[in-house]
N, C-alpha and C. Protein backbone atom coordinates (compact mmCIF):
# COMPACT_ATOMS: atom_id res chain seq x y z
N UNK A 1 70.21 24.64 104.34
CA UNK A 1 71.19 25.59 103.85
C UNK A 1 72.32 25.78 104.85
N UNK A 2 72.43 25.43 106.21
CA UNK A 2 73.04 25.50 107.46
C UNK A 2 74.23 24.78 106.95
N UNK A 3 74.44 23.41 106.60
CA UNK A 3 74.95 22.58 106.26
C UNK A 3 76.21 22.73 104.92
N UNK A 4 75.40 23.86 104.01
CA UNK A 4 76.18 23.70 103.15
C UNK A 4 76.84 24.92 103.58
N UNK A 5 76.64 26.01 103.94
CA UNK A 5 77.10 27.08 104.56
C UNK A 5 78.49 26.28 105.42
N UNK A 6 78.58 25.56 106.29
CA UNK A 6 79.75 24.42 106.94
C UNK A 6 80.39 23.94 106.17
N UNK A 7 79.84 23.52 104.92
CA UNK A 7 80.63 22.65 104.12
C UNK A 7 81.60 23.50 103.42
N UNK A 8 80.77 24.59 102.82
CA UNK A 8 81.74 26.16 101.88
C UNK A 8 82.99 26.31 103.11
N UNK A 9 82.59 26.69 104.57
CA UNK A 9 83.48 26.89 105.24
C UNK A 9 84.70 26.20 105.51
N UNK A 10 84.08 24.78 105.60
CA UNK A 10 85.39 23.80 105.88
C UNK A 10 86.46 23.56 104.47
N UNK A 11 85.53 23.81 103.34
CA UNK A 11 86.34 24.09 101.81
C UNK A 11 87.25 25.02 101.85
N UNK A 12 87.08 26.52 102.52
CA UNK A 12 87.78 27.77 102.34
C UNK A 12 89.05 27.22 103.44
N UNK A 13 88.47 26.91 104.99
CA UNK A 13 89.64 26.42 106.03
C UNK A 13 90.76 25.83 105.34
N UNK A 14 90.09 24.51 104.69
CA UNK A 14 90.90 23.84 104.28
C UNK A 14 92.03 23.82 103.09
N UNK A 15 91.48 25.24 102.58
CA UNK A 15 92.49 25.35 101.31
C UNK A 15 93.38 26.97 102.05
N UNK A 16 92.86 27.33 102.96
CA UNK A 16 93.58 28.18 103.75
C UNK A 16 94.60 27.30 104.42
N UNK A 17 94.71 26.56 104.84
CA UNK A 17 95.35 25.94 105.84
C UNK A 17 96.68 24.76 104.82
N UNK A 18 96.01 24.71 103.55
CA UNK A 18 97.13 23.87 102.60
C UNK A 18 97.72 25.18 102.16
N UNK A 19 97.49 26.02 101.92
CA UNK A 19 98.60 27.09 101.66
C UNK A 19 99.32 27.63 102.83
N UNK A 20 98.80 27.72 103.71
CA UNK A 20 99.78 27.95 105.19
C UNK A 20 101.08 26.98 105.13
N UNK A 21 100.43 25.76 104.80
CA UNK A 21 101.36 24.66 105.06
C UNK A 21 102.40 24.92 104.22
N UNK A 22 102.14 25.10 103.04
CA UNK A 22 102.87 25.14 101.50
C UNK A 22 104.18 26.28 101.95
N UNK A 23 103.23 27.46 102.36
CA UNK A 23 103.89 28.52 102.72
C UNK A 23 105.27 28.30 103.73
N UNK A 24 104.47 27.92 104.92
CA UNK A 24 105.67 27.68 105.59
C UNK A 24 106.98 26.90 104.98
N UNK A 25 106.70 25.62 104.91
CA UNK A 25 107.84 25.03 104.01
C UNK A 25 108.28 25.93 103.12
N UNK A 26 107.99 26.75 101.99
CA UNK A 26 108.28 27.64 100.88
C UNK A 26 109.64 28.07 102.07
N UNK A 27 109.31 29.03 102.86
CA UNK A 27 110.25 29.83 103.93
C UNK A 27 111.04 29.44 104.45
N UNK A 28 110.35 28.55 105.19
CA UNK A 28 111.71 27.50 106.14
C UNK A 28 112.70 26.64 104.72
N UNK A 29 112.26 26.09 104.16
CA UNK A 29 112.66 25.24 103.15
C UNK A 29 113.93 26.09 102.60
N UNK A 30 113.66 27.49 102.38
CA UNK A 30 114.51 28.39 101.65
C UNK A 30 114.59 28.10 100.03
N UNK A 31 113.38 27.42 99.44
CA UNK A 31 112.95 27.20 98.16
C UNK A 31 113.37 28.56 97.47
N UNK A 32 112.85 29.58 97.94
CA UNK A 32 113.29 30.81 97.02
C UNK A 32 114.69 30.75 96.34
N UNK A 33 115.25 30.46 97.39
CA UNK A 33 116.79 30.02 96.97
C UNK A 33 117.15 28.63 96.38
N UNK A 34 116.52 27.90 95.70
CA UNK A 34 116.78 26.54 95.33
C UNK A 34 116.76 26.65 93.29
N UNK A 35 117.24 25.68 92.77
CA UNK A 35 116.73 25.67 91.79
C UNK A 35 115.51 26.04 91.02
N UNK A 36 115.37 26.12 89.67
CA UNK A 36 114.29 26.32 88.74
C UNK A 36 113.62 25.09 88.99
N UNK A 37 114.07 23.77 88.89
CA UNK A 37 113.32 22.51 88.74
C UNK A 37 112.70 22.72 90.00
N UNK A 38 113.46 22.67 91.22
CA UNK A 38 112.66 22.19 92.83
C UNK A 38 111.36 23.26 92.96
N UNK A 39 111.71 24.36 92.34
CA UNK A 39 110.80 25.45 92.64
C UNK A 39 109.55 25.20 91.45
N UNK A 40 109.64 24.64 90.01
CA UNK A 40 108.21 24.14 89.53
C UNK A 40 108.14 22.77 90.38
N UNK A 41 108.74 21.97 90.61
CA UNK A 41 108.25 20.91 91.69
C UNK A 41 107.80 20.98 92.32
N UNK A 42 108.06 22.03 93.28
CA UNK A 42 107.52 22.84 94.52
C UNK A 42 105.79 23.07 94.09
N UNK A 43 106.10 24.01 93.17
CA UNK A 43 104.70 24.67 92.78
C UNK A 43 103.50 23.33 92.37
N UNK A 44 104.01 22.69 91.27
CA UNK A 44 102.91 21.38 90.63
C UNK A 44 102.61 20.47 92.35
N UNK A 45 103.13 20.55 92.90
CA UNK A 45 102.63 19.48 94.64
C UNK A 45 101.98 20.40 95.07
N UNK A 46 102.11 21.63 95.10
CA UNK A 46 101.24 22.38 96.11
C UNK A 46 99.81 22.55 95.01
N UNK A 47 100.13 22.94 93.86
CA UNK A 47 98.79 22.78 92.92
C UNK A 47 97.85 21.60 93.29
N UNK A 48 98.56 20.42 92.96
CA UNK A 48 98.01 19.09 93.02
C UNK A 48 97.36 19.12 94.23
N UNK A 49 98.27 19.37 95.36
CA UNK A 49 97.49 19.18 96.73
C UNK A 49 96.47 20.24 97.00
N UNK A 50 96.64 21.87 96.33
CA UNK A 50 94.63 21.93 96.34
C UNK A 50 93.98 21.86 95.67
N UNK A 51 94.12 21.23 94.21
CA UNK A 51 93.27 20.96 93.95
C UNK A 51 92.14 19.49 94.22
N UNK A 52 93.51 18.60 95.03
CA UNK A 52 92.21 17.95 95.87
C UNK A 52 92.02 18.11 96.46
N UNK A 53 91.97 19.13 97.61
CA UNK A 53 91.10 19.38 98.70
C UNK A 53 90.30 20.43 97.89
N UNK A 54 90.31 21.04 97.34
CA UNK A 54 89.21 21.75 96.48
C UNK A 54 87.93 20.54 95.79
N UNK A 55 88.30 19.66 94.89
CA UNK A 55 87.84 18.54 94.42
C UNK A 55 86.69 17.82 95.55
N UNK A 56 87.48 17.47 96.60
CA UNK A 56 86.79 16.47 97.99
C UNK A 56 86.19 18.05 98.33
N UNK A 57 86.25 18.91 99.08
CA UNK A 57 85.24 19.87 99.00
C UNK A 57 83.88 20.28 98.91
N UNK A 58 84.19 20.47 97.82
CA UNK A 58 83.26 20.71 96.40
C UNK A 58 82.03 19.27 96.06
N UNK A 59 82.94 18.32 96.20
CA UNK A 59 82.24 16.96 96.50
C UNK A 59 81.42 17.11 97.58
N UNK A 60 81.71 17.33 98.47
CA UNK A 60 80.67 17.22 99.85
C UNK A 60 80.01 18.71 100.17
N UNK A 61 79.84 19.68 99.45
CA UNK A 61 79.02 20.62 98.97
C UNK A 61 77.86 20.23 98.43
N UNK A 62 78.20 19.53 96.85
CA UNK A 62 77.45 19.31 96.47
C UNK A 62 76.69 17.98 96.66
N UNK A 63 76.88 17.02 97.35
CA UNK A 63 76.09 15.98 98.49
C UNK A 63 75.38 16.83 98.67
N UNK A 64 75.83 17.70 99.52
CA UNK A 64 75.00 18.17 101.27
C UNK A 64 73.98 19.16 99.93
N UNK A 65 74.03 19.43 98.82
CA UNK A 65 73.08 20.40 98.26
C UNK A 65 72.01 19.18 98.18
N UNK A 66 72.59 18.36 97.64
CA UNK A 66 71.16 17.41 96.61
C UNK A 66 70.68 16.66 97.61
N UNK A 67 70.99 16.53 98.93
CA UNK A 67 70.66 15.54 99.54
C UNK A 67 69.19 16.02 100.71
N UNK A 68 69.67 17.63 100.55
CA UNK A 68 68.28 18.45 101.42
C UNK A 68 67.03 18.77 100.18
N UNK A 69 65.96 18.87 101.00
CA UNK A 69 64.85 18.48 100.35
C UNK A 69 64.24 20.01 100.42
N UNK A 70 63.48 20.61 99.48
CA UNK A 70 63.15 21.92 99.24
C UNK A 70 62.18 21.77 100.41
């Protein structure tokens, strides 16, 4: 259970840390101020990008579940 407890964690880091990223650019970028298009552009890349690190995640969650033995 140690393992997957690491794995949940490195899932949460990692989708903490793609919105940091997102974020910053959002600010620096000055997106607020940009078009309608750049700003759903904006949004569908940052979607896309967690939902695969959510996806790969979630993947190695559920490894690390099935792979320990009761």
């Amino acid at each position: 259970m140690k393992r997957v407890k690491r794995e949940v964690l490195w899932l949460i880091m990692a989708v903490l840390a793609v919105d940091a990223v997102f974020l910053a650019v959002y600010l620096v970028g000055h997106i607020d101020g940009s078009t309608n298009l750049t700003k759903i552009i904006f949004t569908a890349l940052w979607t896309l990008v967690t939902l695969a690190v959510v996806i790969r995640g979630l993947a190695r969650v559920r490894s690390v579940r099935f792979r320990q033995t009761p």
